[in-house]
C-alpha atoms as a PDB file:
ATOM      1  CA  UNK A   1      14.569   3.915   7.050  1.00  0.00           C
ATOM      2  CA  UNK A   2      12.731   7.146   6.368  1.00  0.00           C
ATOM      3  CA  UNK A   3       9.755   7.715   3.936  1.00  0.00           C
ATOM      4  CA  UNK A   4       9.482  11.516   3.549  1.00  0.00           C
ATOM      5  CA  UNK A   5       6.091  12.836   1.815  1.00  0.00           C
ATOM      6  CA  UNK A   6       5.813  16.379   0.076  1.00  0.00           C
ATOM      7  CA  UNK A   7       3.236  18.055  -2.249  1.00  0.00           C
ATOM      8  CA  UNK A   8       0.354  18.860   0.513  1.00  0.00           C
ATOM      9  CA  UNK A   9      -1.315  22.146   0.261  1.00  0.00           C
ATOM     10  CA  UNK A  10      -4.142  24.007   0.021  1.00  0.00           C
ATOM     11  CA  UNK A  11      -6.244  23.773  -3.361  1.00  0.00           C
ATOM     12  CA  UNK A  12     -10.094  24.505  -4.461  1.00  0.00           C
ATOM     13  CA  UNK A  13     -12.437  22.103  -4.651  1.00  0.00           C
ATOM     14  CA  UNK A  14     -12.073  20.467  -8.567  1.00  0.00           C
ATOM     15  CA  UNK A  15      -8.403  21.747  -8.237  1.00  0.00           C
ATOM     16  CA  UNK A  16      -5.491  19.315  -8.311  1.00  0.00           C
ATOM     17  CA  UNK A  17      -2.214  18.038  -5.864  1.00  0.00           C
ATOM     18  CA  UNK A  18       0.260  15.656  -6.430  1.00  0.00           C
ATOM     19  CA  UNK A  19       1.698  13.817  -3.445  1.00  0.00           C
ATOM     20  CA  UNK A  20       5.182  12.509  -3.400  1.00  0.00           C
ATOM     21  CA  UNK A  21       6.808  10.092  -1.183  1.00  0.00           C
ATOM     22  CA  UNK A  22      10.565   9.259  -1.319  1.00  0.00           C
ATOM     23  CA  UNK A  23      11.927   6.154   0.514  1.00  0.00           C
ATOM     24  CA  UNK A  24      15.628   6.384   2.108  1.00  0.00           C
ATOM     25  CA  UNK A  25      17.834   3.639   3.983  1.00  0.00           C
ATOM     26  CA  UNK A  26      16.347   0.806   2.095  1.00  0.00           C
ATOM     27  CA  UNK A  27      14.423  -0.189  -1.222  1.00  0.00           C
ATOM     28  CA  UNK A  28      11.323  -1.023  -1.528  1.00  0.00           C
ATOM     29  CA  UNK A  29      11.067  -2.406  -4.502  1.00  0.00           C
ATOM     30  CA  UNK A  30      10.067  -5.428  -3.987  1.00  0.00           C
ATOM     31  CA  UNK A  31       7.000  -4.546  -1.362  1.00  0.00           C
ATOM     32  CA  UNK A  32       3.878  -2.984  -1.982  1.00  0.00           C
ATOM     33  CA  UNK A  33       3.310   1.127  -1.321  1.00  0.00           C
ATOM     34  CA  UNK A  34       0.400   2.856  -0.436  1.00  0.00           C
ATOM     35  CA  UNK A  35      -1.429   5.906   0.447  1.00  0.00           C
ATOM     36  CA  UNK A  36      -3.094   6.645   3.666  1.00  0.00           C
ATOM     37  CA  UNK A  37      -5.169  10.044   4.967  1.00  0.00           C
ATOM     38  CA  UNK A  38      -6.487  10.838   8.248  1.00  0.00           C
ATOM     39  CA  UNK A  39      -8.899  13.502   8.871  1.00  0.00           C
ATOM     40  CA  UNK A  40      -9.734  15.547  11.609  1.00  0.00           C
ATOM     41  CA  UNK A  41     -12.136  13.196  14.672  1.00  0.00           C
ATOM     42  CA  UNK A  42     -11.502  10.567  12.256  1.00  0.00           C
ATOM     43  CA  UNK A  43      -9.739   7.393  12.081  1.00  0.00           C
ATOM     44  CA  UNK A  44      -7.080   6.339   9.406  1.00  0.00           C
ATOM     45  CA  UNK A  45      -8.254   5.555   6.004  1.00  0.00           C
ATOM     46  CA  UNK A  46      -6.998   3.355   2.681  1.00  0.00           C
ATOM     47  CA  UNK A  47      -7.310   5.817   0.179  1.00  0.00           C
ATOM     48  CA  UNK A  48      -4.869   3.235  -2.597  1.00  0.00           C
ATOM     49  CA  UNK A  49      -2.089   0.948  -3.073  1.00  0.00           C
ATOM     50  CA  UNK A  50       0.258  -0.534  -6.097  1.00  0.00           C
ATOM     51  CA  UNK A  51       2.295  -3.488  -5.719  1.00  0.00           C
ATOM     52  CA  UNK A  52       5.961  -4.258  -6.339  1.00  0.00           C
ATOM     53  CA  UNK A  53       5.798  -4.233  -9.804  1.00  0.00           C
ATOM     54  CA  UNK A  54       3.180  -1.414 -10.204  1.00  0.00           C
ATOM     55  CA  UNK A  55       0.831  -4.220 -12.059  1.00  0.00           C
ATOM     56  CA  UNK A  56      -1.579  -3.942  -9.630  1.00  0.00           C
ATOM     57  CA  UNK A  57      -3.122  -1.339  -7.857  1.00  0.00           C
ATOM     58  CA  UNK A  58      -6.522  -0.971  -5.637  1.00  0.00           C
ATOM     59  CA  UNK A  59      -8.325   1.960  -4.774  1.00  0.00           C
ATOM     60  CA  UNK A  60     -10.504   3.421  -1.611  1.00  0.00           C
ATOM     61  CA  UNK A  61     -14.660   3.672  -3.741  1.00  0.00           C
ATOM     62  CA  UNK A  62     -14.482   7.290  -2.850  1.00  0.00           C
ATOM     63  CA  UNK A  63     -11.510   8.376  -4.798  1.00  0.00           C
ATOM     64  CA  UNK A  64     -11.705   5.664  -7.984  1.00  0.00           C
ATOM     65  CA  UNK A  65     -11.569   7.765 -10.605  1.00  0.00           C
ATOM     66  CA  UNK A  66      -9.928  10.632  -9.340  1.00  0.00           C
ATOM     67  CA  UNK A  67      -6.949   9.763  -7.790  1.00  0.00           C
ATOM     68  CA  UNK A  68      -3.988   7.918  -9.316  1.00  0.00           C
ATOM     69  CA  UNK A  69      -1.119   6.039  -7.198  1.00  0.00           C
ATOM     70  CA  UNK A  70       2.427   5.394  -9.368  1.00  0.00           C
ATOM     71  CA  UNK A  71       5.471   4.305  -8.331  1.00  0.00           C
ATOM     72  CA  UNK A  72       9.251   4.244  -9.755  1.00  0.00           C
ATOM     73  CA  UNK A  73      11.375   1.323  -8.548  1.00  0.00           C
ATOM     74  CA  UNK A  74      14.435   2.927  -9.885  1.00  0.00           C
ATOM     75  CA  UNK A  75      14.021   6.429  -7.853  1.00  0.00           C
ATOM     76  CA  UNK A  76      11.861   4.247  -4.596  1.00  0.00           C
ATOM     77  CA  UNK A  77       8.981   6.902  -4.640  1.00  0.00           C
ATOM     78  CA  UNK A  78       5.363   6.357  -5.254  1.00  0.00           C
ATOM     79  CA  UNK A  79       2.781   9.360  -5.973  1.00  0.00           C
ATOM     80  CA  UNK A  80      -0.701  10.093  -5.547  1.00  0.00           C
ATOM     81  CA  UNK A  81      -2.373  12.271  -8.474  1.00  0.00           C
ATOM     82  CA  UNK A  82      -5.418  13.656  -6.563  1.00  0.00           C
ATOM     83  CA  UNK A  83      -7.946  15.188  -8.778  1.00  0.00           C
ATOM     84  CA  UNK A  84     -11.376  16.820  -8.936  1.00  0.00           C
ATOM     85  CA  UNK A  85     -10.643  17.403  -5.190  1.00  0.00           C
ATOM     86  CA  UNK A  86     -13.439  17.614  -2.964  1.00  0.00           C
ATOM     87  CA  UNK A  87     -13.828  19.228   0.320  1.00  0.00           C
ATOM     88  CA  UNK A  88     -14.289  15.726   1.888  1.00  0.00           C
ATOM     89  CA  UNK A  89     -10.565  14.662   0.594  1.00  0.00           C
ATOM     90  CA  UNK A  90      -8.887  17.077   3.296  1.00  0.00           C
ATOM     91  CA  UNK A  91      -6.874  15.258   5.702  1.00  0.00           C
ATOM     92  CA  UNK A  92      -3.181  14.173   6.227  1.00  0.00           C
ATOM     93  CA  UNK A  93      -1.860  12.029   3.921  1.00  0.00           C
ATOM     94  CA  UNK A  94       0.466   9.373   4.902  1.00  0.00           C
ATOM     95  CA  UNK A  95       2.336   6.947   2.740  1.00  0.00           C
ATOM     96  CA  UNK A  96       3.218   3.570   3.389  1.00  0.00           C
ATOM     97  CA  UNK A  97       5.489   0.573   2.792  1.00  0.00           C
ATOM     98  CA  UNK A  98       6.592  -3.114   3.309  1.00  0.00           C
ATOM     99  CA  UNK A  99       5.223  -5.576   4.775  1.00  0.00           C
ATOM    100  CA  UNK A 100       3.237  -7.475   1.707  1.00  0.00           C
ATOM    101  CA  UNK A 101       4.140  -7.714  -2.144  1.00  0.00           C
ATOM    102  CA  UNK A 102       0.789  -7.184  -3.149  1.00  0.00           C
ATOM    103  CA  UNK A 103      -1.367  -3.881  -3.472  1.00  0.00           C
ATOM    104  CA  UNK A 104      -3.267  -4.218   0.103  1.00  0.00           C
ATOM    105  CA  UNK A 105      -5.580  -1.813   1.917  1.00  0.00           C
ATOM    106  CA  UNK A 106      -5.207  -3.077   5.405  1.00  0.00           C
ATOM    107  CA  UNK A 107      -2.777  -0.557   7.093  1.00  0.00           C
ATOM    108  CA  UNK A 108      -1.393  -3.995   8.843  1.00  0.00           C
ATOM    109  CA  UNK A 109       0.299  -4.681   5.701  1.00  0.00           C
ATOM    110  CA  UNK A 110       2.679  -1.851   5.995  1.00  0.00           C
ATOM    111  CA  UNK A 111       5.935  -1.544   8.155  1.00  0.00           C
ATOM    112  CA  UNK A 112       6.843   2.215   7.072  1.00  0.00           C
ATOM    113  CA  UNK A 113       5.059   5.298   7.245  1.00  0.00           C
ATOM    114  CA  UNK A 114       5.923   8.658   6.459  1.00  0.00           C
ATOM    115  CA  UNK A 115       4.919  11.786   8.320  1.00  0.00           C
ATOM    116  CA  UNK A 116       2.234  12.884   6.567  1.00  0.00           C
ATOM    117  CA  UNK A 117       1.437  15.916   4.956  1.00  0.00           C
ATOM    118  CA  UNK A 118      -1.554  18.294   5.071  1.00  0.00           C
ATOM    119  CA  UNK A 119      -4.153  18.308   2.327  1.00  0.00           C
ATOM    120  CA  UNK A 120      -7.111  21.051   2.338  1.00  0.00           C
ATOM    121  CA  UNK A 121      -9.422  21.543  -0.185  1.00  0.00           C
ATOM    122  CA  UNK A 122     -11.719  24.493   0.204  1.00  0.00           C
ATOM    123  CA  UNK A 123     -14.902  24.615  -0.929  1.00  0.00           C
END
C-alpha cells in the first residue's frame, strides 16, 4: 500500500498550491483521508480531513477558509486546495488514510501516510 503526494513547491505569500495524493495497493474508499503538515522544530499538525463519502469534512482553525480537502472514490486520491498562503503554512505535507470512516483529526485515526512533500511560502 503506497500513498504518493505531489504538488509541493514554492509559492508567495496569497499565492496558491494544490496537493495531490494518490492511493495504490488498496482502496480507500470506504475510510476517511486527511491532510497532515509538519514544520521545521515542530510537531505534526491536523491541517483537515473528509470522510468516506466526502459528506463530511473538518478543518485545522488556522486554515478554515482557505484551504479545501476533496476526494474521488473512483480515482482513490484526495486534494488539498491551499489558498491565500501564508508564510506560517510552510511545512511538509503528509496525507493520510484508514483507520476510521469518519473525517477525524487525531493522526491515530490513520494507518497510511504518504511521504510528504515540501510546501514554502515566501513572504
Amino acid at each position: 500500500v503506497q500513498l504518493q503526494a505531489s504538488g509541493g513547491g514554492l509559492v508567495q505569500a496569497g499565492g496558491s498550491l494544490r496537493l495531490s495524493c494518490a492511493a495504490s495497493g488498496r482502496t480507500f474508499s470506504n475510510s476517511a483521508m486527511g491532510w497532515f503538515r509538519q514544520a521545521p522544530g515542530k510537531e505534526r499538525e491536523f491541517v483537515a480531513a473528509i470522510s468516506w463519502s466526502g459528506r463530511g469534512t473538518v478543518y485545522a482553525d488556522s486554515v478554515k477558509g482557505r484551504f479545501t480537502i476533496a476526494r474521488d472514490n473512483a480515482k482513490n486520491t484526495v486534494s488539498l486546495q491551499m489558498n491565500s498562503l501564508k508564510p506560517e503554512d510552510t511545512a511538509v505535507y503528509y496525507c493520510a488514510a484508514g483507520g476510521v470512516t469518519y473525517a477525524s483529526g487525531s493522526p491515530k485515526h490513520y494507518g497510511y501516510w504518504g511521504q510528504g512533500t515540501q510546501v514554502t511560502v515566501s513572504s
